[in-house]
C-alpha atoms as a PDB file:
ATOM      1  CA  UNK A   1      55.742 155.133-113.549  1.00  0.00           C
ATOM      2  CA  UNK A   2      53.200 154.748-111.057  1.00  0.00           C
ATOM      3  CA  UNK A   3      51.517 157.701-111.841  1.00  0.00           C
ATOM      4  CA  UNK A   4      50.149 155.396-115.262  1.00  0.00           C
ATOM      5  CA  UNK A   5      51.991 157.741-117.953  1.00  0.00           C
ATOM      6  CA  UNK A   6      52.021 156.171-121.193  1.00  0.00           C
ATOM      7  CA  UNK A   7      53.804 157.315-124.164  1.00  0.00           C
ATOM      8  CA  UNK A   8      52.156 157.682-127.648  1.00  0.00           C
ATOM      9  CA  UNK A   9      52.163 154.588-129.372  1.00  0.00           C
ATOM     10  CA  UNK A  10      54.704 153.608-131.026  1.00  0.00           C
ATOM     11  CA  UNK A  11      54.528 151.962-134.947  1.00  0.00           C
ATOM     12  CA  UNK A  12      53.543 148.449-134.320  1.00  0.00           C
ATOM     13  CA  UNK A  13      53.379 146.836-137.800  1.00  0.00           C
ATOM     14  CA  UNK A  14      50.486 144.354-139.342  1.00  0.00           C
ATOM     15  CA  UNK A  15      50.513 142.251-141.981  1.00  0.00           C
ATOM     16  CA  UNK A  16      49.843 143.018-145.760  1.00  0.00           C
ATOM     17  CA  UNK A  17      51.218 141.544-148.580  1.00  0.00           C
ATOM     18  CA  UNK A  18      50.643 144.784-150.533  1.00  0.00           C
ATOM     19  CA  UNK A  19      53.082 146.624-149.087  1.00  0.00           C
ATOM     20  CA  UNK A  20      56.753 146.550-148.349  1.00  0.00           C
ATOM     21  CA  UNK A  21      58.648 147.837-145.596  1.00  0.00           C
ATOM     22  CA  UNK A  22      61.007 150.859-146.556  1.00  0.00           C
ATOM     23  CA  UNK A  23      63.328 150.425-144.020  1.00  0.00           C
ATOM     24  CA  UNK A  24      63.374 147.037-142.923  1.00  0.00           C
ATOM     25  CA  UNK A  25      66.913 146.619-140.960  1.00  0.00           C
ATOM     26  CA  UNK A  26      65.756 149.676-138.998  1.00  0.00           C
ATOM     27  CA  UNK A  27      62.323 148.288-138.275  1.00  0.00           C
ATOM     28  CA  UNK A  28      63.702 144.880-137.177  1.00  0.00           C
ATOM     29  CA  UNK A  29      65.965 146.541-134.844  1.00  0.00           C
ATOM     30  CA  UNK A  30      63.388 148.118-133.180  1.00  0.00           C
ATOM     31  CA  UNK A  31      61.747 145.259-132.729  1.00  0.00           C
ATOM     32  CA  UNK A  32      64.717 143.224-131.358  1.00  0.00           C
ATOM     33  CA  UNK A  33      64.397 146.448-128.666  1.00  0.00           C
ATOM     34  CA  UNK A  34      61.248 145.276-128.157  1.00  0.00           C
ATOM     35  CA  UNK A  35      62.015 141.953-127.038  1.00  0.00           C
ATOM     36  CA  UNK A  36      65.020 142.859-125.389  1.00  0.00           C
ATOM     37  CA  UNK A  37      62.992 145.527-123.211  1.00  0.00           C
ATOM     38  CA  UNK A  38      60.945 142.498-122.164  1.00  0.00           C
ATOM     39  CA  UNK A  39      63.836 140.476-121.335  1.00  0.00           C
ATOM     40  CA  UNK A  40      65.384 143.234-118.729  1.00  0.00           C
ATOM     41  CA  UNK A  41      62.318 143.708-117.345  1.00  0.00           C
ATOM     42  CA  UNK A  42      61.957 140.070-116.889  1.00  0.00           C
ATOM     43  CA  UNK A  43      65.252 139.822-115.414  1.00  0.00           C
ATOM     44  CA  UNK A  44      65.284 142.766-113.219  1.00  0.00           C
ATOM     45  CA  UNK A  45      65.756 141.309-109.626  1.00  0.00           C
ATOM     46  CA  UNK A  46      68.743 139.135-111.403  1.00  0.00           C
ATOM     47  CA  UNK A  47      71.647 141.693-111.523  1.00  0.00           C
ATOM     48  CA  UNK A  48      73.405 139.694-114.009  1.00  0.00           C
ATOM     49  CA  UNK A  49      70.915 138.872-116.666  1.00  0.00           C
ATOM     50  CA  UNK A  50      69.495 142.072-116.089  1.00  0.00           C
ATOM     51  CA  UNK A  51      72.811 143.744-116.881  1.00  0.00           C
ATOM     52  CA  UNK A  52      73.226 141.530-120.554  1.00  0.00           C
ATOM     53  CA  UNK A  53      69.875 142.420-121.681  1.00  0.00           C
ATOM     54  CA  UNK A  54      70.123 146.248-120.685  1.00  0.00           C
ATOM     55  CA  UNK A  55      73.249 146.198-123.073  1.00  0.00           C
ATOM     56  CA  UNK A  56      72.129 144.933-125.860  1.00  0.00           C
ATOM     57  CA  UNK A  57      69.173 147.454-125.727  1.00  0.00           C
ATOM     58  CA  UNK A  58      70.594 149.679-125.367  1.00  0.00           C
ATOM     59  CA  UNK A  59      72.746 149.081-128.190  1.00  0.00           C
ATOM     60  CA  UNK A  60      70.123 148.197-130.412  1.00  0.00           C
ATOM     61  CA  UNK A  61      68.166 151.409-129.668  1.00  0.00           C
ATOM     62  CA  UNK A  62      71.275 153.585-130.716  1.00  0.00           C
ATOM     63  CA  UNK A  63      71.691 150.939-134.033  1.00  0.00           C
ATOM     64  CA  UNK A  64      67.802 151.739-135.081  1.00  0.00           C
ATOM     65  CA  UNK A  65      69.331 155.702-136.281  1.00  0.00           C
ATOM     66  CA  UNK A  66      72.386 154.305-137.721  1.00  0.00           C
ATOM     67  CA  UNK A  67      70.278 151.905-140.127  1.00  0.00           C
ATOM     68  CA  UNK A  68      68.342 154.951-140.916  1.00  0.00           C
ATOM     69  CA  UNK A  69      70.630 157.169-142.002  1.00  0.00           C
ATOM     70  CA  UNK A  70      72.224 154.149-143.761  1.00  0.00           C
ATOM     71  CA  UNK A  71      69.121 154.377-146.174  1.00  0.00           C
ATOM     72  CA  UNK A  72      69.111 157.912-146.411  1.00  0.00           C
ATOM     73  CA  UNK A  73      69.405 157.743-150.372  1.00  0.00           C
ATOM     74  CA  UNK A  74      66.716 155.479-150.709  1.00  0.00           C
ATOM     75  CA  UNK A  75      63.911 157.386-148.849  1.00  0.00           C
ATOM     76  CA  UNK A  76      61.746 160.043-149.812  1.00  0.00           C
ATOM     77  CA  UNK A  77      62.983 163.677-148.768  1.00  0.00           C
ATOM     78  CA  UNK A  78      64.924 161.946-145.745  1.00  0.00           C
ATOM     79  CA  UNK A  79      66.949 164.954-144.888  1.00  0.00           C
ATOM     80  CA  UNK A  80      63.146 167.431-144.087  1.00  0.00           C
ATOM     81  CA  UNK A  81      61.700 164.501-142.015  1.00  0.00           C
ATOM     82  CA  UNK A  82      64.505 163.297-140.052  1.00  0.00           C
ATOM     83  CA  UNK A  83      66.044 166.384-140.024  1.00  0.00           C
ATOM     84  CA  UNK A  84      63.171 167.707-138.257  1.00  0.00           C
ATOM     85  CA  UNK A  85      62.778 164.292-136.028  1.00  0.00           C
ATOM     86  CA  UNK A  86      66.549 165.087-135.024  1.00  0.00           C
ATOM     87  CA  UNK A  87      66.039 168.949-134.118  1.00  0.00           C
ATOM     88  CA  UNK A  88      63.072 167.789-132.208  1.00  0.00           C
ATOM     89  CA  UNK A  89      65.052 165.089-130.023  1.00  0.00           C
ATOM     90  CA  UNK A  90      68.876 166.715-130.093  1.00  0.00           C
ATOM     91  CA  UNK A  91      68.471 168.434-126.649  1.00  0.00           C
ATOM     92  CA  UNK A  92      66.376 165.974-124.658  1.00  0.00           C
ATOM     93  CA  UNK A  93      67.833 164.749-122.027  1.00  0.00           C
ATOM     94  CA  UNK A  94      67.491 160.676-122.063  1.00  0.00           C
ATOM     95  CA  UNK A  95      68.085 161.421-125.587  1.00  0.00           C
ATOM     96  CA  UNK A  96      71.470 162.487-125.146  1.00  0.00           C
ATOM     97  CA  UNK A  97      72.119 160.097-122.291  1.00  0.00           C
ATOM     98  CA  UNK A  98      71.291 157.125-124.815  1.00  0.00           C
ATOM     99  CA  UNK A  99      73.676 158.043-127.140  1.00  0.00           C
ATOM    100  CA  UNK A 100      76.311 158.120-123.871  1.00  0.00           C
ATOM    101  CA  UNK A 101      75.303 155.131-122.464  1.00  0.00           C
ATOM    102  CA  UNK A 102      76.003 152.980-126.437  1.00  0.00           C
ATOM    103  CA  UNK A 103      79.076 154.512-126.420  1.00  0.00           C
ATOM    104  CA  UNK A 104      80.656 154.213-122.700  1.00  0.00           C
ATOM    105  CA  UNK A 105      78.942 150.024-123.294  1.00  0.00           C
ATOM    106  CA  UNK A 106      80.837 149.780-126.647  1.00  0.00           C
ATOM    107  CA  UNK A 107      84.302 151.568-125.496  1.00  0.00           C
ATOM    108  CA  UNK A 108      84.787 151.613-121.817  1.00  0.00           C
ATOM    109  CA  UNK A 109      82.630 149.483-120.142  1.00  0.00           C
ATOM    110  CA  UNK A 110      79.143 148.523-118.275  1.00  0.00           C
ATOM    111  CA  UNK A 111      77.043 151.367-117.203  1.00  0.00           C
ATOM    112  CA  UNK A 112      77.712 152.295-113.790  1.00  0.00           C
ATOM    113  CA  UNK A 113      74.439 151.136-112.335  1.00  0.00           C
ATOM    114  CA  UNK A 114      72.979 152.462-108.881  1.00  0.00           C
ATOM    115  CA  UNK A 115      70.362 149.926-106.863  1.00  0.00           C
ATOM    116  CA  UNK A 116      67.860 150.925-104.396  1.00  0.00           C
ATOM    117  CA  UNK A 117      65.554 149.241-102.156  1.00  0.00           C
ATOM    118  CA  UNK A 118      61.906 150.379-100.377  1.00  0.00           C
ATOM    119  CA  UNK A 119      62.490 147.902 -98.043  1.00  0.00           C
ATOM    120  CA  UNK A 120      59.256 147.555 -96.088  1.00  0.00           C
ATOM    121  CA  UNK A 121      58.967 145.388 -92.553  1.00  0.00           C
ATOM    122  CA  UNK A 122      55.095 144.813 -91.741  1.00  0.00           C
ATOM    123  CA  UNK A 123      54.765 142.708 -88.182  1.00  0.00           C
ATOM    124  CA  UNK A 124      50.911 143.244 -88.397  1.00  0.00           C
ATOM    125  CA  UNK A 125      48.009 145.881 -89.742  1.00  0.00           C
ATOM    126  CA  UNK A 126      49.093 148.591 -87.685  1.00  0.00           C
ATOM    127  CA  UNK A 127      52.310 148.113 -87.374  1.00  0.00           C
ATOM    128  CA  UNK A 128      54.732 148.782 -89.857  1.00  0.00           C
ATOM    129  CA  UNK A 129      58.429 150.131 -90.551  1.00  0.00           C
ATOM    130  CA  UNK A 130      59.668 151.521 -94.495  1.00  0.00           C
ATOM    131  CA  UNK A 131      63.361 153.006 -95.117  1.00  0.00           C
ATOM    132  CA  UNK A 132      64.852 153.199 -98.588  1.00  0.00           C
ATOM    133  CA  UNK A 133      68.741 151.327 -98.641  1.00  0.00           C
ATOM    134  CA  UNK A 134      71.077 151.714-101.331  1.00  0.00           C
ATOM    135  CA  UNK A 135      71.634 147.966-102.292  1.00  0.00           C
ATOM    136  CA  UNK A 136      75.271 146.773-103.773  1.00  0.00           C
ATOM    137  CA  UNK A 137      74.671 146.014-107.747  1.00  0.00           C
ATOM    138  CA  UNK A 138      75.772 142.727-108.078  1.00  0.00           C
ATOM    139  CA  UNK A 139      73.130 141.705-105.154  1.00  0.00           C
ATOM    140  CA  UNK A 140      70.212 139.434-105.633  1.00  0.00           C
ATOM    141  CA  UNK A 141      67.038 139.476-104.032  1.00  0.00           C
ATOM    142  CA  UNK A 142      67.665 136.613-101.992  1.00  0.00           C
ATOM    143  CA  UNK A 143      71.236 138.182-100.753  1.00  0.00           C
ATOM    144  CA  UNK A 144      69.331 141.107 -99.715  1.00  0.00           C
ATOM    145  CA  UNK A 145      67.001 140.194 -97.943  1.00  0.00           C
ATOM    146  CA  UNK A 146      69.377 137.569 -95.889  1.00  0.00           C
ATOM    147  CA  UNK A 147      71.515 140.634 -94.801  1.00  0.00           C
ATOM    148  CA  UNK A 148      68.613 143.050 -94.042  1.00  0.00           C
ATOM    149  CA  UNK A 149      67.362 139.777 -91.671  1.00  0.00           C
ATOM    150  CA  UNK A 150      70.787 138.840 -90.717  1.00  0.00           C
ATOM    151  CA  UNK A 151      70.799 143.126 -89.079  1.00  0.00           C
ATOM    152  CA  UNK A 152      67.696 141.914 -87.264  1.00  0.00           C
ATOM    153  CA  UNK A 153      68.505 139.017 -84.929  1.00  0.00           C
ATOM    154  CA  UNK A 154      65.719 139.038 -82.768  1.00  0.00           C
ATOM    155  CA  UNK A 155      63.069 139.348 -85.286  1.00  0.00           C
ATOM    156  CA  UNK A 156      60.948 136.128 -85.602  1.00  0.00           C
ATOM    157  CA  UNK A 157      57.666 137.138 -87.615  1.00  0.00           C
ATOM    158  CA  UNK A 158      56.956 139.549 -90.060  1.00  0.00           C
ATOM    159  CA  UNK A 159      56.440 140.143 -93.875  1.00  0.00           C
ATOM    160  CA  UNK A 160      59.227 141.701 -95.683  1.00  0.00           C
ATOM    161  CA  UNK A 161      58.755 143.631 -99.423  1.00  0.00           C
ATOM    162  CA  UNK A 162      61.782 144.582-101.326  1.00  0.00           C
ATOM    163  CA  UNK A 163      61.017 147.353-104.305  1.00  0.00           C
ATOM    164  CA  UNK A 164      64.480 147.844-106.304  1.00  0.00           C
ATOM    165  CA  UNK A 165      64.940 150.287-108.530  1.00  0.00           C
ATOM    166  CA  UNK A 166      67.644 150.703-111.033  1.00  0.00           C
ATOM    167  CA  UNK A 167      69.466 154.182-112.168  1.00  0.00           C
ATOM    168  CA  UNK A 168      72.825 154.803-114.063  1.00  0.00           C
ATOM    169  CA  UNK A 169      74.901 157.239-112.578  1.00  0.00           C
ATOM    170  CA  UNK A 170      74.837 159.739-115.530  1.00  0.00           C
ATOM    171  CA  UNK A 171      70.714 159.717-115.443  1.00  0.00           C
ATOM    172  CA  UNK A 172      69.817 159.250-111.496  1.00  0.00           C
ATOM    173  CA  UNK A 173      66.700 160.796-112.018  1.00  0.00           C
ATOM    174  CA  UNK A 174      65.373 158.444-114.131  1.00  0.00           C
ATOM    175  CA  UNK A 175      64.663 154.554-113.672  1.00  0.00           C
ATOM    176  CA  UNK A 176      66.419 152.319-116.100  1.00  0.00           C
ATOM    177  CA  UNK A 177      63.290 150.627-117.953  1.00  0.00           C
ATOM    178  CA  UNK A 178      61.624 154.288-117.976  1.00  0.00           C
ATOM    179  CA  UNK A 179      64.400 155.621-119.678  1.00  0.00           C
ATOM    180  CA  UNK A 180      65.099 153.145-122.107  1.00  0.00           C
ATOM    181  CA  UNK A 181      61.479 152.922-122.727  1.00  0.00           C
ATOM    182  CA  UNK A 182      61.582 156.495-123.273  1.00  0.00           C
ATOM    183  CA  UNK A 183      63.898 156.373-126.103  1.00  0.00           C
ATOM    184  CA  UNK A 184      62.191 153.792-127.787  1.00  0.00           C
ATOM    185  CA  UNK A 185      59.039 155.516-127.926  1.00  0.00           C
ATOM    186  CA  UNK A 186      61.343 158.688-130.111  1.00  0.00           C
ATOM    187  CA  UNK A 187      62.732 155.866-131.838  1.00  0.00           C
ATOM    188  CA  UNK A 188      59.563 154.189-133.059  1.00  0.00           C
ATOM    189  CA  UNK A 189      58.295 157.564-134.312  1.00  0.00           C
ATOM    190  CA  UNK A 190      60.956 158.323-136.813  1.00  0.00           C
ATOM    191  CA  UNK A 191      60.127 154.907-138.382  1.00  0.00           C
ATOM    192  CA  UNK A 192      56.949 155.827-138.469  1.00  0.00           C
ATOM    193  CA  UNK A 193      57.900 159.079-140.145  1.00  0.00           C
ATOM    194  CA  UNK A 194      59.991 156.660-142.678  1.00  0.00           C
ATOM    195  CA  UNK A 195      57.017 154.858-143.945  1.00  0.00           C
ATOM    196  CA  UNK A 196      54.818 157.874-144.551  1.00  0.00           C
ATOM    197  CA  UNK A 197      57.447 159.596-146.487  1.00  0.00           C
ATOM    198  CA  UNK A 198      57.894 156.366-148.494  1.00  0.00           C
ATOM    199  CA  UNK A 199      53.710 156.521-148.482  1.00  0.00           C
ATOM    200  CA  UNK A 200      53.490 152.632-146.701  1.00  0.00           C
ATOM    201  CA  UNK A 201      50.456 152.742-144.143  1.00  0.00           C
ATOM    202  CA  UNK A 202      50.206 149.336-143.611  1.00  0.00           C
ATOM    203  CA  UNK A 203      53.779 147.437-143.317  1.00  0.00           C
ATOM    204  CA  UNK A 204      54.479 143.685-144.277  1.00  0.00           C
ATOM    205  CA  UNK A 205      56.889 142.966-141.557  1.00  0.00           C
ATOM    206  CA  UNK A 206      55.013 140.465-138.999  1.00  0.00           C
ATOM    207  CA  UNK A 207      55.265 141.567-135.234  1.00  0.00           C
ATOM    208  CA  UNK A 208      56.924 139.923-132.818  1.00  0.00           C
ATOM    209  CA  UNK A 209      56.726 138.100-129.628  1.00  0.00           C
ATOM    210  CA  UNK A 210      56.149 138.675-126.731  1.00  0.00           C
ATOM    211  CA  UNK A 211      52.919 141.446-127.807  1.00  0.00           C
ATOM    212  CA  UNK A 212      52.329 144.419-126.121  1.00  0.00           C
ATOM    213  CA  UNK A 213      50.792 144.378-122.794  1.00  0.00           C
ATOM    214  CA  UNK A 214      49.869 146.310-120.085  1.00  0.00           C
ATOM    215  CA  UNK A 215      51.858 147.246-117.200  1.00  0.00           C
ATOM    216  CA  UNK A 216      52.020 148.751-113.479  1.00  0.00           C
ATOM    217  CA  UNK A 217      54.246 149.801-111.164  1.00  0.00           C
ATOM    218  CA  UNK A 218      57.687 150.346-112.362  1.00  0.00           C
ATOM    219  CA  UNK A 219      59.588 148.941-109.619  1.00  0.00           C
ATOM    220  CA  UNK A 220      59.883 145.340-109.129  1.00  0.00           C
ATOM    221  CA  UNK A 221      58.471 144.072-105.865  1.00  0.00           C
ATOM    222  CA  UNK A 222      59.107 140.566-103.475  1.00  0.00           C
ATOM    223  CA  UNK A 223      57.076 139.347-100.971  1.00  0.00           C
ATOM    224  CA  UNK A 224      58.425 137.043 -98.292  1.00  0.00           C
ATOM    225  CA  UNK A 225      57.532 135.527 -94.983  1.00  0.00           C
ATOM    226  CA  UNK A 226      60.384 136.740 -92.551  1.00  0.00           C
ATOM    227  CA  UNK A 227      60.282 133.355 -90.485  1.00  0.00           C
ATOM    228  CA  UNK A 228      63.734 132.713 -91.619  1.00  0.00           C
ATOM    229  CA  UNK A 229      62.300 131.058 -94.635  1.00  0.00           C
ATOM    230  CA  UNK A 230      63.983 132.076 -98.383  1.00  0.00           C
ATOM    231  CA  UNK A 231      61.338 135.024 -99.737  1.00  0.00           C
ATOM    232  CA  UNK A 232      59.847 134.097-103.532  1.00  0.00           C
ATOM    233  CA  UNK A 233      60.374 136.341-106.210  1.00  0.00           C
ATOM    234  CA  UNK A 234      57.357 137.467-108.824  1.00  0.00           C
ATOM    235  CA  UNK A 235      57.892 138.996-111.522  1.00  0.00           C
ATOM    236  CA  UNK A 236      58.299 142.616-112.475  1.00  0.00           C
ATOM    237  CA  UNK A 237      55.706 144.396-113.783  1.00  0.00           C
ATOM    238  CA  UNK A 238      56.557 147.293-116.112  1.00  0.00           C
ATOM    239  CA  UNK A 239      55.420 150.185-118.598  1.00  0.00           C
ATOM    240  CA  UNK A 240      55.337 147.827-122.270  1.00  0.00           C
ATOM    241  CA  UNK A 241      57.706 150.670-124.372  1.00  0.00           C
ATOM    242  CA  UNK A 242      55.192 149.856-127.664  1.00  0.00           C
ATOM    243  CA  UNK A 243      51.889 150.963-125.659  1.00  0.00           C
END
């Protein structure tokens, strides 16, 4: 978000070959949520790719509580500490719309995404135009910017800068990454919970690539030249979900 709010940490592990993980399907999965967080956001001005890797966190956030509960036997007064996790989560609202999203993904079909653009038309300093246009899905950068030009013949000089944003229909109030990194913040503190109760401080599970690091805006953001020359893409910049 660009006002810079971060969520608490969530459990990143270390390595120590005194301990064992109690719940190591669950933590893995996680992780894989980790990298696949990194992925969308990587991909997010490339509808498609963006699209597989949304999916498959999606699922894999929803699969972290299923591997959970699939230990429930083996772990340490499970039903007082995720019992209480659960009460604490069951009426949030991204919450909810996680569990929706897994299940519409694994039965019906895609998410029914929403794009925006801040499109924003600077011809100098001083002079400068911004409007926000709902852009088609399935849309690249490159696509939109062609048609936004395409509506301005007589334009010859300028500097164009696309911000896209992407919402589901069923959560429009929230961006897709902020959501999703949302959910894995809950997520990461009920595994947390899971190694306390099994008394493991320090887990033996080694981190993953790529590491945490430091985001900004939330919105990805191309910069072009509008002298009928193809704009170049940079990469979006995002919230890490594990900071």
């Amino acid at each position: 978000m660009r006002d810079g709010t971060a969520l608490p940490s969530a459990y990143c592990c270390s390595m120590s070959p005194s301990s064992t993980c109690p719940v190591p399907s669950a933590h893995r999965r996680l992780m894989d949520c980790h990298v696949h967080w990194h992925a969308a956001a990587d991909a997010y001005m490339e509808p498609e790719t963006f699209r597989l890797n949304l999916n498959s966190l999606i699922q894999g956030l929803r699969n972290v509580t299923f591997l959970l509960q699939s230990q429930k036997r083996d772990l340490p007064s499970f039903e007082n500490w995720y019992g209480a996790w659960q009460r604490a989560v069951k009426d949030d609202l991204v919450m909810r719309w996680a569990v929706s999203a897994r299940n519409r993904i694994v039965k019906q079909s895609d998410l029914e995404m929403h794009s925006t653009a801040l499109v924003r038309l600077s011809f100098d300093w001083l002079n400068e135009v911004e409007e926000i246009v709902e852009v088609p899905p399935h849309y690249t950068t490159h696509r939109t910017i062609a048609g936004l030009l395409s509506a301005i013949p007589d334009l010859t000089e300028g500097v164009v800068t696309i911000e896209r944003r992407w919402v589901d229909v069923e959560l429009p109030s929230r961006e897709l990454l902020d959501a999703t990194r949302f959910v894995y913040g809950c997520l990461a503190r009920v595994v947390k919970l899971a190694h306390g109760a099994a008394g493991i401080a320090v887990c033996d599970l080694a981190t993953r690539k790529p590491e945490c690091r430091a985001g900004a805006a939330r919105v990805a953001t191309v910069h072009g030249p509008v002298r009928r020359r193809p704009a170049l893409a940079r990469r979006p910049r995002h919230h890490d979900p594990a900071n």
